[in-house]
PDB file of N, CA and C in Angstrom:
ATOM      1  N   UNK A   1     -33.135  -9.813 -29.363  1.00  0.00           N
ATOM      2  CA  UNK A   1     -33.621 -10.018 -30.718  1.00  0.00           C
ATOM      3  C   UNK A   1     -33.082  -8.905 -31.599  1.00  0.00           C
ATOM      4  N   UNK A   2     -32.631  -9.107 -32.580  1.00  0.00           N
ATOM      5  CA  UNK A   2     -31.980  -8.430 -33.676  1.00  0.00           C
ATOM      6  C   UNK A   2     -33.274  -8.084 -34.394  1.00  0.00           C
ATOM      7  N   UNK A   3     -33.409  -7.052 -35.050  1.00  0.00           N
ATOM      8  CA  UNK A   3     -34.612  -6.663 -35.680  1.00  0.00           C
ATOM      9  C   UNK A   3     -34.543  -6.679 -37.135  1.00  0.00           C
ATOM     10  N   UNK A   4     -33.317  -6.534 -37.966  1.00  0.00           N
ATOM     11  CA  UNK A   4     -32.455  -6.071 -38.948  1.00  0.00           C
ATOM     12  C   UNK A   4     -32.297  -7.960 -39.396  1.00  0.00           C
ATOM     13  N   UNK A   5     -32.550  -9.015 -38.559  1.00  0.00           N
ATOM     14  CA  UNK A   5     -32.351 -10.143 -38.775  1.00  0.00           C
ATOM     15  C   UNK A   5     -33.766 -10.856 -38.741  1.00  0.00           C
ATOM     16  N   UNK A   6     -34.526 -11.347 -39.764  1.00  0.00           N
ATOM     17  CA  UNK A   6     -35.149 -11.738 -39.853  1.00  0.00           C
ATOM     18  C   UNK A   6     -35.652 -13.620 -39.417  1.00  0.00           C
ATOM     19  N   UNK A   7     -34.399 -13.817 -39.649  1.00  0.00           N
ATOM     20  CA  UNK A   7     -34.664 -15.398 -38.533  1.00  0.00           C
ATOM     21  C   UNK A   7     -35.529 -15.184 -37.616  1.00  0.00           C
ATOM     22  N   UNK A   8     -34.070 -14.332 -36.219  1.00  0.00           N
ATOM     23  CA  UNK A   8     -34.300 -13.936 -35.286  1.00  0.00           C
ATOM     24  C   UNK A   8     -35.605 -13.615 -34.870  1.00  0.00           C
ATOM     25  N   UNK A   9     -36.175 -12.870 -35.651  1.00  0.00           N
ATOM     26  CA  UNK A   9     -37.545 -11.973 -35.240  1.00  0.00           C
ATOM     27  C   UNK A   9     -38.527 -13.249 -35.394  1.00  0.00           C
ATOM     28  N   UNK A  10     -38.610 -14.386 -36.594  1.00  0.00           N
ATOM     29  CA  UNK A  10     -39.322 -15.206 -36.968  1.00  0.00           C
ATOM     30  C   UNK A  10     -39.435 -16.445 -35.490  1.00  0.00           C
ATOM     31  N   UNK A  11     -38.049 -17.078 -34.892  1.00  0.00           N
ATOM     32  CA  UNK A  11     -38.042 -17.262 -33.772  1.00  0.00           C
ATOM     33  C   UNK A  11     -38.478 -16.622 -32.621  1.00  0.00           C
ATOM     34  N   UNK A  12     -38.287 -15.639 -31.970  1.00  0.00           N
ATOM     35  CA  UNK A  12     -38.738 -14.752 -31.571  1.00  0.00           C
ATOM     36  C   UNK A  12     -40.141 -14.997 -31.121  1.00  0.00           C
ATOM     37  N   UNK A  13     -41.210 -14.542 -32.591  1.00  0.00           N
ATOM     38  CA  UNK A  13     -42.397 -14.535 -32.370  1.00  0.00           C
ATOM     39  C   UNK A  13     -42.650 -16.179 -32.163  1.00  0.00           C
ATOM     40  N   UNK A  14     -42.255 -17.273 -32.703  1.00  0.00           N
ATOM     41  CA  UNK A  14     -42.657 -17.921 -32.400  1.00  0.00           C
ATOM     42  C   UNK A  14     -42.968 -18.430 -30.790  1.00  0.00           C
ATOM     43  N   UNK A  15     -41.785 -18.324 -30.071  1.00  0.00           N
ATOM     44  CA  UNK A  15     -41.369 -18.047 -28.995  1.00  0.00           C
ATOM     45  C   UNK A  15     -42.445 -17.798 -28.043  1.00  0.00           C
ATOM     46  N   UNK A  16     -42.523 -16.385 -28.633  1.00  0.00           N
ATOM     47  CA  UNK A  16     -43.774 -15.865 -27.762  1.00  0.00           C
ATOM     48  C   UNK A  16     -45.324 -15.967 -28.012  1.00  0.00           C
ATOM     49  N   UNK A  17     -45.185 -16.981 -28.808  1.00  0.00           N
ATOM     50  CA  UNK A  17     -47.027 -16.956 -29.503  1.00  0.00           C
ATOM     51  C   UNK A  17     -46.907 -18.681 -28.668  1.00  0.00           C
ATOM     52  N   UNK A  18     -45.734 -19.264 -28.556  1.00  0.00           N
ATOM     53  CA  UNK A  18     -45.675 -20.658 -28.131  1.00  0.00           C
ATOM     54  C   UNK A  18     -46.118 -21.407 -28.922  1.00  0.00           C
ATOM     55  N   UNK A  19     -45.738 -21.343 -30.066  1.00  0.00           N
ATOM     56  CA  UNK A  19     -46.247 -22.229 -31.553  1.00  0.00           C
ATOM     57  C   UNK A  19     -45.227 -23.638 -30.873  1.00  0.00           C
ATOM     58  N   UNK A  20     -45.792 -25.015 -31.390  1.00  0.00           N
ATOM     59  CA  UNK A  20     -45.457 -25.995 -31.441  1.00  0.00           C
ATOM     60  C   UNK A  20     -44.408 -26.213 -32.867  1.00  0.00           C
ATOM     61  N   UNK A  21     -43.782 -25.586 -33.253  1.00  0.00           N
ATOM     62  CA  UNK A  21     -43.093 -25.281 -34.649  1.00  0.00           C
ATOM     63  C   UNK A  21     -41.411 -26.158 -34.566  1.00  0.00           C
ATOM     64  N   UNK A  22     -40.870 -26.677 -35.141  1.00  0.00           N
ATOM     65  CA  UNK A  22     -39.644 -27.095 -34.764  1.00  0.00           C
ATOM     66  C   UNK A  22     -38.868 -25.536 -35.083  1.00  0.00           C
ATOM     67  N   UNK A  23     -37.687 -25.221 -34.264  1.00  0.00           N
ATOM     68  CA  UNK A  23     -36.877 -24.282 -34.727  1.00  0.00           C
ATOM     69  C   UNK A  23     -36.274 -24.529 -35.923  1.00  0.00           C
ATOM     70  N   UNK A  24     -35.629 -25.884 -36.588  1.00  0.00           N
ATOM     71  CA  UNK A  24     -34.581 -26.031 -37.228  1.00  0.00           C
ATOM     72  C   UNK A  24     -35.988 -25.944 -38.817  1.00  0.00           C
ATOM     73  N   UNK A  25     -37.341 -25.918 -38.418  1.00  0.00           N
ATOM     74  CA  UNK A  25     -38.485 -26.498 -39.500  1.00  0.00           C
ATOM     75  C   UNK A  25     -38.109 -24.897 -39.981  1.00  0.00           C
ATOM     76  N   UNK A  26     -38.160 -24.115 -39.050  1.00  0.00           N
ATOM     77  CA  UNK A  26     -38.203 -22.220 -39.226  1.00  0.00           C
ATOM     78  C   UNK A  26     -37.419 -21.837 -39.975  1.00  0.00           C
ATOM     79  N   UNK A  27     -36.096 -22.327 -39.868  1.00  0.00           N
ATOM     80  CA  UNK A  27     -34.791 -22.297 -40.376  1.00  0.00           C
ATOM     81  C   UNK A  27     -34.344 -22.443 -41.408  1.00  0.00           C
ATOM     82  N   UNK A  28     -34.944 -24.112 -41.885  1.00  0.00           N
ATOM     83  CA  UNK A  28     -34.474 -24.441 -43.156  1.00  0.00           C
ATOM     84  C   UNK A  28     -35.629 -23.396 -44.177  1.00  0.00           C
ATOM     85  N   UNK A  29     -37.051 -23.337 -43.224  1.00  0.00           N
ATOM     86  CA  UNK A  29     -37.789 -22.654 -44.713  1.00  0.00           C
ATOM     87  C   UNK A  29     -37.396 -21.463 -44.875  1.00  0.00           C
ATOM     88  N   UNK A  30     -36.871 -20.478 -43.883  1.00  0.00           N
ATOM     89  CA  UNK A  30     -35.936 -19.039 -43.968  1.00  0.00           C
ATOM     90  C   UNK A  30     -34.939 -19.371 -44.636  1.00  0.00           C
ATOM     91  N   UNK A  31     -34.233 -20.127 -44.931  1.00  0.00           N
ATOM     92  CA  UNK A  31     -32.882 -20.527 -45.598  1.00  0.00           C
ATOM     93  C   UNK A  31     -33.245 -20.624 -47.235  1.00  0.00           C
ATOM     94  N   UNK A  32     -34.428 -21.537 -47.326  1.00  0.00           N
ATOM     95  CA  UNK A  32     -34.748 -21.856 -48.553  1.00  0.00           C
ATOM     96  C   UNK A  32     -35.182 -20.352 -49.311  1.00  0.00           C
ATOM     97  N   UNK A  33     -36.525 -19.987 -48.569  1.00  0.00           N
ATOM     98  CA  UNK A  33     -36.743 -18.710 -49.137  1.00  0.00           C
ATOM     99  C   UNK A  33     -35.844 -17.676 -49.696  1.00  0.00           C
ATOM    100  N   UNK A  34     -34.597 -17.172 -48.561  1.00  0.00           N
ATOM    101  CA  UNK A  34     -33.698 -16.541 -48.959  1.00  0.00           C
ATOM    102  C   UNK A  34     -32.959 -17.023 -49.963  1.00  0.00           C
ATOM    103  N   UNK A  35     -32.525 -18.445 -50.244  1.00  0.00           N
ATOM    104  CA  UNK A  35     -31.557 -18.667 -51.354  1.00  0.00           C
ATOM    105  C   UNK A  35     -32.458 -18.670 -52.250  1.00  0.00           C
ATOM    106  N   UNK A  36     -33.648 -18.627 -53.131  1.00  0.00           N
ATOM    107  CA  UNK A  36     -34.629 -18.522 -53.954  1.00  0.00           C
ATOM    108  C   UNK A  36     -35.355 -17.394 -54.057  1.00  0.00           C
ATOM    109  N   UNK A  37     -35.497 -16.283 -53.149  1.00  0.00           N
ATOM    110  CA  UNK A  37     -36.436 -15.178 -53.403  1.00  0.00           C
ATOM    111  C   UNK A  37     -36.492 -14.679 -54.853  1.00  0.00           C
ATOM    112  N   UNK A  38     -35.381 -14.904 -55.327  1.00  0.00           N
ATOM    113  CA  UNK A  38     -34.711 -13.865 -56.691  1.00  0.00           C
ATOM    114  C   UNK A  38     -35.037 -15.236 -57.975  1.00  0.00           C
ATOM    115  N   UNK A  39     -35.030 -16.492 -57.812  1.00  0.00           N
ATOM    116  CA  UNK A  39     -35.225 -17.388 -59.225  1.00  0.00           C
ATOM    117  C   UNK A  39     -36.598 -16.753 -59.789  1.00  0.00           C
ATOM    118  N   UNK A  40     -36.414 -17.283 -60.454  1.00  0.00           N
ATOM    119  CA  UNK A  40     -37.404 -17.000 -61.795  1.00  0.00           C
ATOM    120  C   UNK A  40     -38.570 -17.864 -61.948  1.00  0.00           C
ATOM    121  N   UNK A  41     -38.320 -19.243 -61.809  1.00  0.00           N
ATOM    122  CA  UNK A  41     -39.173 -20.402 -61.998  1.00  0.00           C
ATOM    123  C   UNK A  41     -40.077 -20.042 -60.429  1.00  0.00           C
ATOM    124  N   UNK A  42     -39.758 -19.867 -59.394  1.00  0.00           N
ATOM    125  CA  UNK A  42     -40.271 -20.009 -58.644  1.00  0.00           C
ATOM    126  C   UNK A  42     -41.192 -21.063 -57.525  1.00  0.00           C
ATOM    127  N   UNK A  43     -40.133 -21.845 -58.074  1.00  0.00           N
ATOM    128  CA  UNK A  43     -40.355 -23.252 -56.912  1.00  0.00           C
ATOM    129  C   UNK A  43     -40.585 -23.674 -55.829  1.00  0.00           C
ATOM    130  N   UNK A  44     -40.120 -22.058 -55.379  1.00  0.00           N
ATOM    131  CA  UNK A  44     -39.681 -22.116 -53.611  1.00  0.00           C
ATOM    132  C   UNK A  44     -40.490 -22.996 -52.991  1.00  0.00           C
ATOM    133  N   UNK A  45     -41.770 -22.465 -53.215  1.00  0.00           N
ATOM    134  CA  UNK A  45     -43.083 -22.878 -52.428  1.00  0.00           C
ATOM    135  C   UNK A  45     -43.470 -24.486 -52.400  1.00  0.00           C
ATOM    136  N   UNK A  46     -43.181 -25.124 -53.835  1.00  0.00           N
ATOM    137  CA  UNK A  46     -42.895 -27.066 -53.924  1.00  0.00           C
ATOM    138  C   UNK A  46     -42.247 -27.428 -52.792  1.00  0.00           C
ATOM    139  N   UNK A  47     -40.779 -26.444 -52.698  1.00  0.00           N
ATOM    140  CA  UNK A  47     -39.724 -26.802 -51.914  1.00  0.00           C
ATOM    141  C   UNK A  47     -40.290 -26.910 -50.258  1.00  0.00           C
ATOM    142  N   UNK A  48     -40.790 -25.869 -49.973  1.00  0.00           N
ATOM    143  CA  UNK A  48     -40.819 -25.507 -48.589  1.00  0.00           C
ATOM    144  C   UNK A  48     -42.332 -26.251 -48.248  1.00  0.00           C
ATOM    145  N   UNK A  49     -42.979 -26.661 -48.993  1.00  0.00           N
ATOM    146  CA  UNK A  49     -44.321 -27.578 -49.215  1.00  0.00           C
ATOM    147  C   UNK A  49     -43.421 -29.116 -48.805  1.00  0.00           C
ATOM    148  N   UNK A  50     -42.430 -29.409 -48.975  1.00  0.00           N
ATOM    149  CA  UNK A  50     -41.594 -30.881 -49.234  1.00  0.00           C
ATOM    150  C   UNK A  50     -41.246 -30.438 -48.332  1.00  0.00           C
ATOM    151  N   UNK A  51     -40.885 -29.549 -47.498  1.00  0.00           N
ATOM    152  CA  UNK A  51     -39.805 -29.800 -46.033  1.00  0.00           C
ATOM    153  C   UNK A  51     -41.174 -29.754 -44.896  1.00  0.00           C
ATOM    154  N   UNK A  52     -42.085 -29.555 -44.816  1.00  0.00           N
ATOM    155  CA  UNK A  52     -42.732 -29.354 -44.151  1.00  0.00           C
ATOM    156  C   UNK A  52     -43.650 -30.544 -44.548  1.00  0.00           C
ATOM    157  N   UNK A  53     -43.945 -31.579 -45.361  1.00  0.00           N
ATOM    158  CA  UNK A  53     -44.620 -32.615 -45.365  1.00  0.00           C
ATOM    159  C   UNK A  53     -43.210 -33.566 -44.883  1.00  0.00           C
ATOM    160  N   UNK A  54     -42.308 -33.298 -45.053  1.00  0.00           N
ATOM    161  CA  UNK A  54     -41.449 -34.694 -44.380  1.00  0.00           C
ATOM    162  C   UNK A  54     -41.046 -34.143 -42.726  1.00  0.00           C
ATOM    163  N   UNK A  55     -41.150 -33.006 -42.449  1.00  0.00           N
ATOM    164  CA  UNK A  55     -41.286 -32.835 -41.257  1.00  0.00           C
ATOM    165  C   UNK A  55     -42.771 -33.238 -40.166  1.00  0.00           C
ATOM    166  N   UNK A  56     -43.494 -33.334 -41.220  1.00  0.00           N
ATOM    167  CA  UNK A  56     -44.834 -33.787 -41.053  1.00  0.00           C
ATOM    168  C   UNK A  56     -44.716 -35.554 -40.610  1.00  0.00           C
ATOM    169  N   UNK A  57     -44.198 -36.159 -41.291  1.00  0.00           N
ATOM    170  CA  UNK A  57     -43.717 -37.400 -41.949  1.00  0.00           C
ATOM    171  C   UNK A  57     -43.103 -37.913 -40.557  1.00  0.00           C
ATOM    172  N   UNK A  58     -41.855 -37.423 -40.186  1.00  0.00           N
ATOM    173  CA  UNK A  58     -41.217 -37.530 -39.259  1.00  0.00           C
ATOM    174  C   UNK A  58     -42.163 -37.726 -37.690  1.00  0.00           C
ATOM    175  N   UNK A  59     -42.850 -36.708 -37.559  1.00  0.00           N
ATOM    176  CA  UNK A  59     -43.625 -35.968 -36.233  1.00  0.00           C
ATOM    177  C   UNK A  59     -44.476 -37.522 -36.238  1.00  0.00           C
ATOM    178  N   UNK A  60     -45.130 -37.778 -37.170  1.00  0.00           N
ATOM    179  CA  UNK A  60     -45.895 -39.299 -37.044  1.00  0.00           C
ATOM    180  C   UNK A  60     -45.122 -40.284 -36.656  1.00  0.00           C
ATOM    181  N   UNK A  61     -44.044 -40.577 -37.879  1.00  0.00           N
ATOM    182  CA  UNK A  61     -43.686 -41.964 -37.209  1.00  0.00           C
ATOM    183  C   UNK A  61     -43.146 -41.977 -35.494  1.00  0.00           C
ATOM    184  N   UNK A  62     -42.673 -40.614 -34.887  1.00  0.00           N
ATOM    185  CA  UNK A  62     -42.294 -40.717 -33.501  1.00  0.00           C
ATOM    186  C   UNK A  62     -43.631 -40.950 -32.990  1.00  0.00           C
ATOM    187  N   UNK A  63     -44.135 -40.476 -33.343  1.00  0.00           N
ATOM    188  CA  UNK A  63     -45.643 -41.141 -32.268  1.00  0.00           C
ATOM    189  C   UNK A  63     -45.847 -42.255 -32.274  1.00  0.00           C
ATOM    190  N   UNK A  64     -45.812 -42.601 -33.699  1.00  0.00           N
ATOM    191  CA  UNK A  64     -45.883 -44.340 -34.069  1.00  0.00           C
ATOM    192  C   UNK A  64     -45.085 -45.127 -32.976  1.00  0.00           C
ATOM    193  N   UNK A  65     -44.126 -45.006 -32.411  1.00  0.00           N
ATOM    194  CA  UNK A  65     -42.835 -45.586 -31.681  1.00  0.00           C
ATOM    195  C   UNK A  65     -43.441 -45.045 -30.597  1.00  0.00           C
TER     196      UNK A  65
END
């Protein structure tokens, strides 16, 4: 684990706490955050609220099937 890398560490703990979390769910909201920390409007949070209800979205209909 890189310490200086914040993904990393975010995986990591997940890892070891054994969260049911998708990796790529971790990813895109670390991705989002970082390309937005600095806007102004401050949307991020709509955004990462929308990846995590269609990841939500997703997790059902596989059960559905």
């Amino acid at each position: 684990m890189n310490k200086s890398d914040p993904l990393s560490v975010l995986l990591k703990i997940k890892e070891q706490k054994g969260l049911l979390v998708a990796d790529d769910l971790i990813k895109q909201c670390y991705q989002l955050q970082s390309a937005h920390q600095y806007d102004k409007e401050r949307i991020t949070l709509k955004k990462m609220e929308a990846l995590i209800e269609d990841e939500l979205v997703k997790d059902e209909e596989y059960k559905l099937i």
